[in-house]
C-alpha atoms as a PDB file:
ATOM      1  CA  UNK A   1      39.353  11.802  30.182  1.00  0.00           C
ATOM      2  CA  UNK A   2      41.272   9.855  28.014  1.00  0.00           C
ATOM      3  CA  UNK A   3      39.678   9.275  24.381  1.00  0.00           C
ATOM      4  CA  UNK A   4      40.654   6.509  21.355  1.00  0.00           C
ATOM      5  CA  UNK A   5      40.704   7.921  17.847  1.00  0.00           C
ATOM      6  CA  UNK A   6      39.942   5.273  14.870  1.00  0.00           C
ATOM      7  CA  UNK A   7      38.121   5.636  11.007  1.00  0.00           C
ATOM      8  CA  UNK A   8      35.128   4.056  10.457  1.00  0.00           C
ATOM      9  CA  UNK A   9      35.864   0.913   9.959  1.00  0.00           C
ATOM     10  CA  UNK A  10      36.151   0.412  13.479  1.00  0.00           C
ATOM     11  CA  UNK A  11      32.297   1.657  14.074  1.00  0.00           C
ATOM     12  CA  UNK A  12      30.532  -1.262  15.954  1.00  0.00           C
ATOM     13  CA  UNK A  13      28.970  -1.720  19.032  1.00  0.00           C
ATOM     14  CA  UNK A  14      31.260  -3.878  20.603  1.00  0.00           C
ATOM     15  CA  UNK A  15      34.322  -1.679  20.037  1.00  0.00           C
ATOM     16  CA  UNK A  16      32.258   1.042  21.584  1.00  0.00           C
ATOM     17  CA  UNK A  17      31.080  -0.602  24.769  1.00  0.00           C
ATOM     18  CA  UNK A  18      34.374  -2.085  24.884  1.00  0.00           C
ATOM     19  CA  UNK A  19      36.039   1.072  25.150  1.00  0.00           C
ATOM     20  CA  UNK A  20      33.808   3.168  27.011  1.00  0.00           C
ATOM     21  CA  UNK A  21      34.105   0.334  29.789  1.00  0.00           C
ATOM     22  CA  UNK A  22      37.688   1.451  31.305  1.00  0.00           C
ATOM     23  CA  UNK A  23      36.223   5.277  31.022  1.00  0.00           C
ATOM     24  CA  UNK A  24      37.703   6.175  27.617  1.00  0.00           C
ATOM     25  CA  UNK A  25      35.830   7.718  25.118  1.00  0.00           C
ATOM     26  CA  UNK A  26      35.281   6.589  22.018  1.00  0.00           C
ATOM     27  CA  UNK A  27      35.860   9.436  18.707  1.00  0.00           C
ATOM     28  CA  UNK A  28      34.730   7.179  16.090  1.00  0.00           C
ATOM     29  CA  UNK A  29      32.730   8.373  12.814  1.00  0.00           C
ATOM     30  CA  UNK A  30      29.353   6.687  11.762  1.00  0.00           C
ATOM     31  CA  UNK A  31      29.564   4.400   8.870  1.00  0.00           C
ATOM     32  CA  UNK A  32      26.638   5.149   6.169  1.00  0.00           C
ATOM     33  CA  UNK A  33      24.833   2.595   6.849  1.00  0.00           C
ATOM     34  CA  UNK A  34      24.207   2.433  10.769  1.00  0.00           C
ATOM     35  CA  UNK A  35      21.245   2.699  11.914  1.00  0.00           C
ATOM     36  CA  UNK A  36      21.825   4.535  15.624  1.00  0.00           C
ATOM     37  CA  UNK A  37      23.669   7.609  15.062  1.00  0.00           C
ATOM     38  CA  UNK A  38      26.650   8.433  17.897  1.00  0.00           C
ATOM     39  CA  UNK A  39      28.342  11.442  18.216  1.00  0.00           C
ATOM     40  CA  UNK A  40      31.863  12.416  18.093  1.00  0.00           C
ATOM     41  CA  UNK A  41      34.121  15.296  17.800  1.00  0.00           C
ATOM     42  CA  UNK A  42      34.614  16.099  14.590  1.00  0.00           C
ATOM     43  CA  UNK A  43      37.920  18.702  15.960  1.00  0.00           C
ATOM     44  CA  UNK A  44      39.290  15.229  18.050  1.00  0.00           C
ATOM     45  CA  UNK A  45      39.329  13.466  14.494  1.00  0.00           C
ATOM     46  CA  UNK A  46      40.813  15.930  12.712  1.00  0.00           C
ATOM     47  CA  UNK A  47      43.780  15.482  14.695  1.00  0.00           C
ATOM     48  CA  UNK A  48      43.760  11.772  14.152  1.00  0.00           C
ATOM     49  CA  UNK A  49      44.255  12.662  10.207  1.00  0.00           C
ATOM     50  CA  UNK A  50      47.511  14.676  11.111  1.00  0.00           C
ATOM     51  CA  UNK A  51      49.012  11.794  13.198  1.00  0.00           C
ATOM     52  CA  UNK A  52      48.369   9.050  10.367  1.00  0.00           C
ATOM     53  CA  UNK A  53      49.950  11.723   7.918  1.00  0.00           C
ATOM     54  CA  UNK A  54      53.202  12.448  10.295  1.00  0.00           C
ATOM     55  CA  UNK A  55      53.495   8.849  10.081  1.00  0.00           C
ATOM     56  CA  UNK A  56      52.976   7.968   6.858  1.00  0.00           C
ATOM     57  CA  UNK A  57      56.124  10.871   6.420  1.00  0.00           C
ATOM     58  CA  UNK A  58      58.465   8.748   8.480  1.00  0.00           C
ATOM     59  CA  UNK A  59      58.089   5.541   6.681  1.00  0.00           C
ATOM     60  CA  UNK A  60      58.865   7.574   3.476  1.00  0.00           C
ATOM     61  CA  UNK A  61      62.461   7.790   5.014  1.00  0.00           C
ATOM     62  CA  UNK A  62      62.273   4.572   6.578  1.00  0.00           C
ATOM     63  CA  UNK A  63      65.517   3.871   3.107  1.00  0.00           C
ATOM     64  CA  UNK A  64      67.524   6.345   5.278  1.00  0.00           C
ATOM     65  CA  UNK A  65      66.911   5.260   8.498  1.00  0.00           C
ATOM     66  CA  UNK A  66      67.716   1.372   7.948  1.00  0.00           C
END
């Protein structure tokens, strides 16, 4: 099972049925303020946090690299 990793700004119903409809599962954390609480994987998102950091690294030497 495949699964899509975002931040919470992504957190709506319409993203979630949208990508639980092809069989993916959404790994999204709840914003404060919704009102019907969904659970994710709190280990999946952690790894989300080291992708956006690895990155984040390579445009640091994007000076080099162009």
């Amino acid at each position: 099972m495949s699964a899509l990793l975002a931040d919470k700004g992504y957190d709506g119903d319409n993203l979630r049925a949208e990508i639980a409809g092809p069989g993916a599962k959404p790994v999204i954390p709840n914003k404060s303020n919704r009102v019907v609480i969904h659970r994710f994987n709190k280990r999946a998102y952690g790894g989300r946090n080291v992708i956006e950091r690895c990155f984040c690294r390579l445009k640091d030497f994007r000076r080099i690299a162009t």
